[in-house]
Protein backbone atom coordinates (compact mmCIF):
# COMPACT_ATOMS: atom_id res chain seq x y z
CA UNK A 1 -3.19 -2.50 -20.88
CA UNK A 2 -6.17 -3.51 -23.28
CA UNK A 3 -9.86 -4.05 -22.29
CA UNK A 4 -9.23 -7.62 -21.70
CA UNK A 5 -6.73 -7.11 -18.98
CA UNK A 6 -3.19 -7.90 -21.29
CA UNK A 7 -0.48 -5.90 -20.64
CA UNK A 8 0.37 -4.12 -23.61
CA UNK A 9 3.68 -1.90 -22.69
CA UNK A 10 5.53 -0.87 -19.38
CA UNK A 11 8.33 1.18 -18.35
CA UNK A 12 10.18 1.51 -15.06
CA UNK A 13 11.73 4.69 -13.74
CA UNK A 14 13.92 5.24 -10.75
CA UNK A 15 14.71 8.90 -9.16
CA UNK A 16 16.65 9.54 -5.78
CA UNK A 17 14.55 11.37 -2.64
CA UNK A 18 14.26 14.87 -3.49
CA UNK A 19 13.11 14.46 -7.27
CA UNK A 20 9.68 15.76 -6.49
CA UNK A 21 11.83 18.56 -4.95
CA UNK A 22 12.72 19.95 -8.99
CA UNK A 23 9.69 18.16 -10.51
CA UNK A 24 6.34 18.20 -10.90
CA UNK A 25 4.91 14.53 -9.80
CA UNK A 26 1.81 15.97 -12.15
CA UNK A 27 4.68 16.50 -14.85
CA UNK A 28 6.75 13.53 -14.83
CA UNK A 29 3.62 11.30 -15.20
CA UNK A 30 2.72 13.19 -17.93
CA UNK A 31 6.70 12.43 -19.37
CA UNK A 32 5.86 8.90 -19.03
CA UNK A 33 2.49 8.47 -20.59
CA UNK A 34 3.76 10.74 -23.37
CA UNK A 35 7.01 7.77 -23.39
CA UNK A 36 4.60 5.12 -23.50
CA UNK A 37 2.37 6.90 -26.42
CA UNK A 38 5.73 7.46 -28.54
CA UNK A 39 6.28 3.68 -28.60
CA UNK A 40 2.80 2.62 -29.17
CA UNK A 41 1.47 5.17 -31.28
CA UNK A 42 -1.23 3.04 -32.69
CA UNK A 43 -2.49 1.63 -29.48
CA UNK A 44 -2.70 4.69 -27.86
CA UNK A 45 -5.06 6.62 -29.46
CA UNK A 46 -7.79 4.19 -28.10
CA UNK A 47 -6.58 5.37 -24.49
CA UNK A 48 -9.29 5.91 -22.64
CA UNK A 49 -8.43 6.18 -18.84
CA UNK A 50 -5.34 6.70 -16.97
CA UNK A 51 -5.13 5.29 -13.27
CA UNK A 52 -2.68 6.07 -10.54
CA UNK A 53 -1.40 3.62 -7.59
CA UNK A 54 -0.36 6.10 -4.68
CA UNK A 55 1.05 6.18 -1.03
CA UNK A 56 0.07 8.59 1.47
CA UNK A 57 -3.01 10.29 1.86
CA UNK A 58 -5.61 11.52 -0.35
CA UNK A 59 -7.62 15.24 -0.39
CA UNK A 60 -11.53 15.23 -0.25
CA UNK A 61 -11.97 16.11 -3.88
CA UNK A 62 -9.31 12.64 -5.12
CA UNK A 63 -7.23 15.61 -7.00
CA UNK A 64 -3.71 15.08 -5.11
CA UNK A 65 -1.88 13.89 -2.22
CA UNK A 66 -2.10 16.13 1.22
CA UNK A 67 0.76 14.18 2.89
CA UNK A 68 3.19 11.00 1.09
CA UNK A 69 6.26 8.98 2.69
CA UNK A 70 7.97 10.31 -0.94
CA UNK A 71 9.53 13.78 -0.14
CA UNK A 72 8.08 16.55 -1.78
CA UNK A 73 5.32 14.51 -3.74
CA UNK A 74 2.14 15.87 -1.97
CA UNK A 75 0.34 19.23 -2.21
CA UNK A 76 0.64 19.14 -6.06
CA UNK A 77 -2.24 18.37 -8.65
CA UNK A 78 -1.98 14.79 -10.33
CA UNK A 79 -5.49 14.23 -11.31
CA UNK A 80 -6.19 17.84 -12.88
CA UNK A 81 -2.63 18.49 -14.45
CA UNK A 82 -2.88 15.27 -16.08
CA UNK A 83 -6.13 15.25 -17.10
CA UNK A 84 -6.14 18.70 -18.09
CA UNK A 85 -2.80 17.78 -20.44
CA UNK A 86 -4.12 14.28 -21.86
CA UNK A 87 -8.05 14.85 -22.29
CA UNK A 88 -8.68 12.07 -20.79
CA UNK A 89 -10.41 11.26 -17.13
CA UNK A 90 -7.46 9.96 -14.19
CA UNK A 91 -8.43 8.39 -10.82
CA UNK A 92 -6.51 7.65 -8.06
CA UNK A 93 -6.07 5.05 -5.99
CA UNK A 94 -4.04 4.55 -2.70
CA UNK A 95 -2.15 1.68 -3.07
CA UNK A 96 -3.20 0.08 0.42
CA UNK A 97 -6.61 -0.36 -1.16
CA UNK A 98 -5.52 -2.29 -4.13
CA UNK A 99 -2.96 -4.60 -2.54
CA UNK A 100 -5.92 -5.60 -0.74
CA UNK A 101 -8.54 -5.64 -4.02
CA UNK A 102 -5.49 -7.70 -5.82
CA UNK A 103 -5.00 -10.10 -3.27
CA UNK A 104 -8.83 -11.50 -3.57
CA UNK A 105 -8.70 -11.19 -7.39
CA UNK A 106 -4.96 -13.56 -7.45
CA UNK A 107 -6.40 -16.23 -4.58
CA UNK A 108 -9.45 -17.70 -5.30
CA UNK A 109 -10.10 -18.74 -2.14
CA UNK A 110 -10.37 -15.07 -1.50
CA UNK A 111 -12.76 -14.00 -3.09
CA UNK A 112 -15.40 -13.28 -0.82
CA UNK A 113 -13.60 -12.86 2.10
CA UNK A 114 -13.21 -10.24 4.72
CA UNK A 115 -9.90 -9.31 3.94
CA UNK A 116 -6.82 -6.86 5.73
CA UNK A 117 -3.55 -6.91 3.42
CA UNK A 118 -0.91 -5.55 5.68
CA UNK A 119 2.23 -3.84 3.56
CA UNK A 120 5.48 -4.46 5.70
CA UNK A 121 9.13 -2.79 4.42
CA UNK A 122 9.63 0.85 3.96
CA UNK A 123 6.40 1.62 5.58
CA UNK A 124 3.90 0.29 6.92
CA UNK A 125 0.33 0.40 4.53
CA UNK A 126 -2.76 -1.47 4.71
CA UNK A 127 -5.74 -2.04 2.67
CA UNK A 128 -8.91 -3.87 3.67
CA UNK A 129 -11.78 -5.29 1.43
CA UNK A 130 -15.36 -6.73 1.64
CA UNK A 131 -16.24 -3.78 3.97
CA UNK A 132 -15.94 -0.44 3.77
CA UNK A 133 -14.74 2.03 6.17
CA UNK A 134 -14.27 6.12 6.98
CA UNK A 135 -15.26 8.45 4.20
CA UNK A 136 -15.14 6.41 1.27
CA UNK A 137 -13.87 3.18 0.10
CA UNK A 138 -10.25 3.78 1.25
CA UNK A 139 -11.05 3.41 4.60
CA UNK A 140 -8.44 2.78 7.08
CA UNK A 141 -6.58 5.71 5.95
CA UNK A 142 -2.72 5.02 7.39
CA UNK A 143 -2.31 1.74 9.47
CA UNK A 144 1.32 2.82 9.70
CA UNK A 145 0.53 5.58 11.34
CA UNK A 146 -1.61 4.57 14.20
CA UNK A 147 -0.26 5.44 17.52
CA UNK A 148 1.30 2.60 18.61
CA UNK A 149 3.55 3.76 21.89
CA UNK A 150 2.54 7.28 23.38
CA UNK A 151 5.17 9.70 22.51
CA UNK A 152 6.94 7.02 21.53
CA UNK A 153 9.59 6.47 18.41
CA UNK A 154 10.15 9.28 15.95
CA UNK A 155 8.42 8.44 12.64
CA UNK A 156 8.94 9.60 9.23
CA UNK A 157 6.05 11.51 9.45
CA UNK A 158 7.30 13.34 12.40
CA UNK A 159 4.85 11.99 14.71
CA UNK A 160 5.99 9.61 17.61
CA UNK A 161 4.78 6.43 18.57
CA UNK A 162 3.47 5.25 15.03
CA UNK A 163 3.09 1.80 13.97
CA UNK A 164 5.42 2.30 11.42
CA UNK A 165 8.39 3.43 13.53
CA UNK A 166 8.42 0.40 15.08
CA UNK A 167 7.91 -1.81 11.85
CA UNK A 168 9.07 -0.56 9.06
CA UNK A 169 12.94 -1.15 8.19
CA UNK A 170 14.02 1.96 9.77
CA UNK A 171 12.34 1.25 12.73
CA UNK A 172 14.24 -2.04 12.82
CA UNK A 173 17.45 -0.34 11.80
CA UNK A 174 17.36 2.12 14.80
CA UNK A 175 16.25 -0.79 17.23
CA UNK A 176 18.55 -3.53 15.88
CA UNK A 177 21.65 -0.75 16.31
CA UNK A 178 20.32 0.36 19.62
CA UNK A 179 19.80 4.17 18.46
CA UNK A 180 17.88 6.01 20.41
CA UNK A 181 13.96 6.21 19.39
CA UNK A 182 14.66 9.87 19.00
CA UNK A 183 17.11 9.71 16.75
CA UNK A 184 15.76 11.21 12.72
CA UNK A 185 15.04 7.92 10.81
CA UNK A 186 16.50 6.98 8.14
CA UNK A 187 15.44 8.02 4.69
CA UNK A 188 16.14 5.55 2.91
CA UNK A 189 17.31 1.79 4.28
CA UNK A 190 19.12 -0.19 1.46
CA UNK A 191 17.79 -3.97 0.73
CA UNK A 192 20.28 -5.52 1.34
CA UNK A 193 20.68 -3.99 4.59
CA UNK A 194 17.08 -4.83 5.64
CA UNK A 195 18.40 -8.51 4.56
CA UNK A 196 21.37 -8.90 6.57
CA UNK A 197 19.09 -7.40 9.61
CA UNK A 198 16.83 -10.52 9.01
CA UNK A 199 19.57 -12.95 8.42
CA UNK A 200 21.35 -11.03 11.94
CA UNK A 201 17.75 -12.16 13.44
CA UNK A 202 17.65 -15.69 12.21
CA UNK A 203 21.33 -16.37 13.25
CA UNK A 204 20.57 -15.75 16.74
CA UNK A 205 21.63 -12.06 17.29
CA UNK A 206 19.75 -11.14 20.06
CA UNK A 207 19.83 -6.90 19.01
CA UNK A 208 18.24 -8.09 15.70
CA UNK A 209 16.17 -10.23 16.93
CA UNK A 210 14.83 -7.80 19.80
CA UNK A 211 14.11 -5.24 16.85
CA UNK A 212 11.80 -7.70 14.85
CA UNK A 213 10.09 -8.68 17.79
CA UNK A 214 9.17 -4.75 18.61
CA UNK A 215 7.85 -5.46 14.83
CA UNK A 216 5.74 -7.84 14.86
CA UNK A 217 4.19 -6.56 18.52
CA UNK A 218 3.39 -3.17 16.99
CA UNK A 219 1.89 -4.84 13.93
CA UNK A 220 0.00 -7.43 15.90
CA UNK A 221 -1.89 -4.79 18.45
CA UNK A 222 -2.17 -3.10 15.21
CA UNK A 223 -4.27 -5.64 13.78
CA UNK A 224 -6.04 -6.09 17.09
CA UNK A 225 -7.21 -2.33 17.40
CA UNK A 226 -8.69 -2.68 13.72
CA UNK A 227 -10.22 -5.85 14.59
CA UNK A 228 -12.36 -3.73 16.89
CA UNK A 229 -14.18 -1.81 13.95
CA UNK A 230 -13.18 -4.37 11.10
CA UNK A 231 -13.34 -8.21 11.62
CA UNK A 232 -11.46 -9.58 8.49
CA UNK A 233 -10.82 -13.34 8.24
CA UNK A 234 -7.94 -12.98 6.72
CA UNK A 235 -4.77 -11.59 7.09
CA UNK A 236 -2.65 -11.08 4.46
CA UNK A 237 1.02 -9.59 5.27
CA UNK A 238 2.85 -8.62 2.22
CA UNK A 239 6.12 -6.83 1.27
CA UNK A 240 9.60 -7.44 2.17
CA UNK A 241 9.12 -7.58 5.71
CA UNK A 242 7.52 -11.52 5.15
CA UNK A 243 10.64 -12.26 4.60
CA UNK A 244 10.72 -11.93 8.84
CA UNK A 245 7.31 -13.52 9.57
CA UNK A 246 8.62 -16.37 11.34
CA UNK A 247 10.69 -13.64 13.81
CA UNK A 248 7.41 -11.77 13.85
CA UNK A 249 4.81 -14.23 14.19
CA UNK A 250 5.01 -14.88 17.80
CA UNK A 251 4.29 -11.28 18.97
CA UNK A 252 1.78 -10.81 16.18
CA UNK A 253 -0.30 -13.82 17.61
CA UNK A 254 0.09 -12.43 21.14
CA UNK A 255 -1.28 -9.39 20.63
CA UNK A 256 -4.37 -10.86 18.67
CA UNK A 257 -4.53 -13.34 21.63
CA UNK A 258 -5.26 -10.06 23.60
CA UNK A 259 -8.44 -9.15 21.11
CA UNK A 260 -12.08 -9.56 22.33
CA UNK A 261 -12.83 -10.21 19.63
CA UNK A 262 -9.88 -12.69 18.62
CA UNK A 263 -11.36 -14.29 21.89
CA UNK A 264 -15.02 -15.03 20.85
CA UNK A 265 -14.53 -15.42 17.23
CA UNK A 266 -11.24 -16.91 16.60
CA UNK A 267 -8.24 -15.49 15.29
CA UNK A 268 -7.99 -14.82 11.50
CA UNK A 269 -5.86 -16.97 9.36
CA UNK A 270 -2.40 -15.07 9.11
CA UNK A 271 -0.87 -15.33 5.47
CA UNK A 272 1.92 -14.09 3.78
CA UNK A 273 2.92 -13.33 0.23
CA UNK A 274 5.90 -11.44 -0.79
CA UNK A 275 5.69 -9.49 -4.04
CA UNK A 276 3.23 -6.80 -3.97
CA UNK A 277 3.77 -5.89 -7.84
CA UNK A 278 1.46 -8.07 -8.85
CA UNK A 279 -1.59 -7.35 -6.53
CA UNK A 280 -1.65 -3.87 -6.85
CA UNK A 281 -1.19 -4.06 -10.74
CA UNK A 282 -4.52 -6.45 -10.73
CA UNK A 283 -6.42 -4.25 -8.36
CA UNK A 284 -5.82 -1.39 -10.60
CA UNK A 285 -6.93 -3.23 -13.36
CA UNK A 286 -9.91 -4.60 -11.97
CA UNK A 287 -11.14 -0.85 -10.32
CA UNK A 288 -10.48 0.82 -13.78
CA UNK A 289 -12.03 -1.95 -16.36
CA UNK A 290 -15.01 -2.29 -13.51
CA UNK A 291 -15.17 2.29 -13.69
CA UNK A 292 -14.87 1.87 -17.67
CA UNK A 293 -17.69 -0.48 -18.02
CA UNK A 294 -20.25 1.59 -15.74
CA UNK A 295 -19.38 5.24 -17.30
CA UNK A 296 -18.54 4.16 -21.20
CA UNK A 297 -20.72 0.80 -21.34
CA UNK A 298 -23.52 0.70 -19.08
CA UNK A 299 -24.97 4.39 -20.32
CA UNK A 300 -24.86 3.01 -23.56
CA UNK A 301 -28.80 2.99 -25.15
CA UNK A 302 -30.07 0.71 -25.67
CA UNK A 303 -30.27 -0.74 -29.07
CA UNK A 304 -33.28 -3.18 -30.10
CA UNK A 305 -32.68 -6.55 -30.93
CA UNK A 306 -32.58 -7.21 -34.70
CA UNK A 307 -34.02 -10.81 -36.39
């Protein structure tokens, strides 16, 4: 993208689970910047920074990933391969962060609001904005993986009890079916699975309706525990899992009817928004163009002003 926020070029790539297994993540990014230079040659020479969206959780020093829901992706240098390879200086990002940043730049009646985007599909992610939390900016590490139930449902991450095996469309898969919450989730749940669980749910089947219930509770007391260190007033649920709001919503207005807080200040307004392409391409925008006008720009000297 230029410096006034148009995209200039993009490129999608898909790859099955264990990818990262035989590749580099550092390595295949490189492949596709090096893509994107080879079909504009011109443009690219300007290039100035390179910006990453992740999942997962970041090290201390912002150089890689220490854990990721994407097999074999974490525990390898991104930020140092890369920038060692291009010459140029890469940041990144989690992408709970910028769903959240996105959300108030696309809604103008977000814009200076207290703010908790809640991701909902294959995972379980959250971002919050207007307040910052934990170490640095990303606070709120992994929503997903809050305990939820002690010793409860097997997660992805191996864990038990998270948010998001409860949540995400595995955890609905494995209630839905009736599996046993011990049973290895799924790696990967197809879309139009996770569809025909949600069209199961609104046709009355009481299994798939159960499951999205267990959903929306975990997500709701969720909420509720952050609202105890964060008071946003908004929520913003995003991701394919809107798609199940109205089988959710009940539960998820339960448990913030439990909240002290919810109690004395009134319960946040609860929206929903679908596509999550779009926010987390304009919060990656804004963070970089805002980080490339206070390193390049604003050290600039100053010049005097001519007659």
């Amino acid at each position: 993208m230029d410096y006034g926020g148009t995209l200039v070029d993009r490129i999608e790539a898909g790859f099955p689970p264990n990818f990262f297994r035989y590749t580099k993540a550092g390595d295949f990014l490189i492949g596709r910047i090096e893509h994107l230079r080879t079909r504009n040659p011109t443009e690219l020479e300007s290039l100035k920074r390179v910006a990453i969206s992740v999942q997962g959780i970041l090290d201390r020093d912002g150089d890689r990933l220490k854990w990721s829901p994407i097999p074999h992706f974490a525990g390898q240098s991104l930020v140092r391969a890369i920038s060692g390879t291009l010459e140029l200086p890469v940041t990144l990002y989690k992408r709970g962060r910028l769903l959240a940043e996105g959300a108030r730049w696309l809604d103008p009646e977000l814009r200076d609001a207290g703010i908790a985007a809640i991701f909902v599909g294959s995972t379980v992610a959250l971002g919050i904005s207007g307040q910052a939390l934990g170490r640095n900016e990303d606070g709120a590490t992994e929503f997903g993986h809050m305990n939820h139930v002690p010793n409860g449902a097997l997660c992805r991450c191996g864990m038990r009890g998270c948010i998001d095996a409860y949540a995400s469309d595995y955890g609905v898969l494995r209630a839905a079916y009736s599996v046993p919450e011990t049973t290895a989730p799924a790696a990967a749940v197809p879309p139009a699975e996770y569809d025909g669980l949600i069209q199961r749910a609104l046709h009355g089947d009481r299994n798939a309706v159960h499951a999205f219930h267990l959903a929306g509770r975990a997500v709701g007391y969720g909420i509720s525990r952050l609202m105890s260190v964060f008071d946003p007033s908004h929520i913003v649920l995003m991701g394919p899992g809107t798609k199940a709001f109205s089988l959710m919503h009940s539960e998820i207005d339960q448990a913030l009817a439990a909240s002290l807080v919810c109690r004395v200040n009134g319960t946040p307004e609860v929206r929903t928004q679908r596509d999550t392409s779009e926010p987390i391409f304009r919060g990656l925008m804004m963070k970089t163009l805002n980080d490339l006008d206070q390193t390049d720009f604003a050290t600039l000297p100053a010049v005097e002003a001519r007659a």
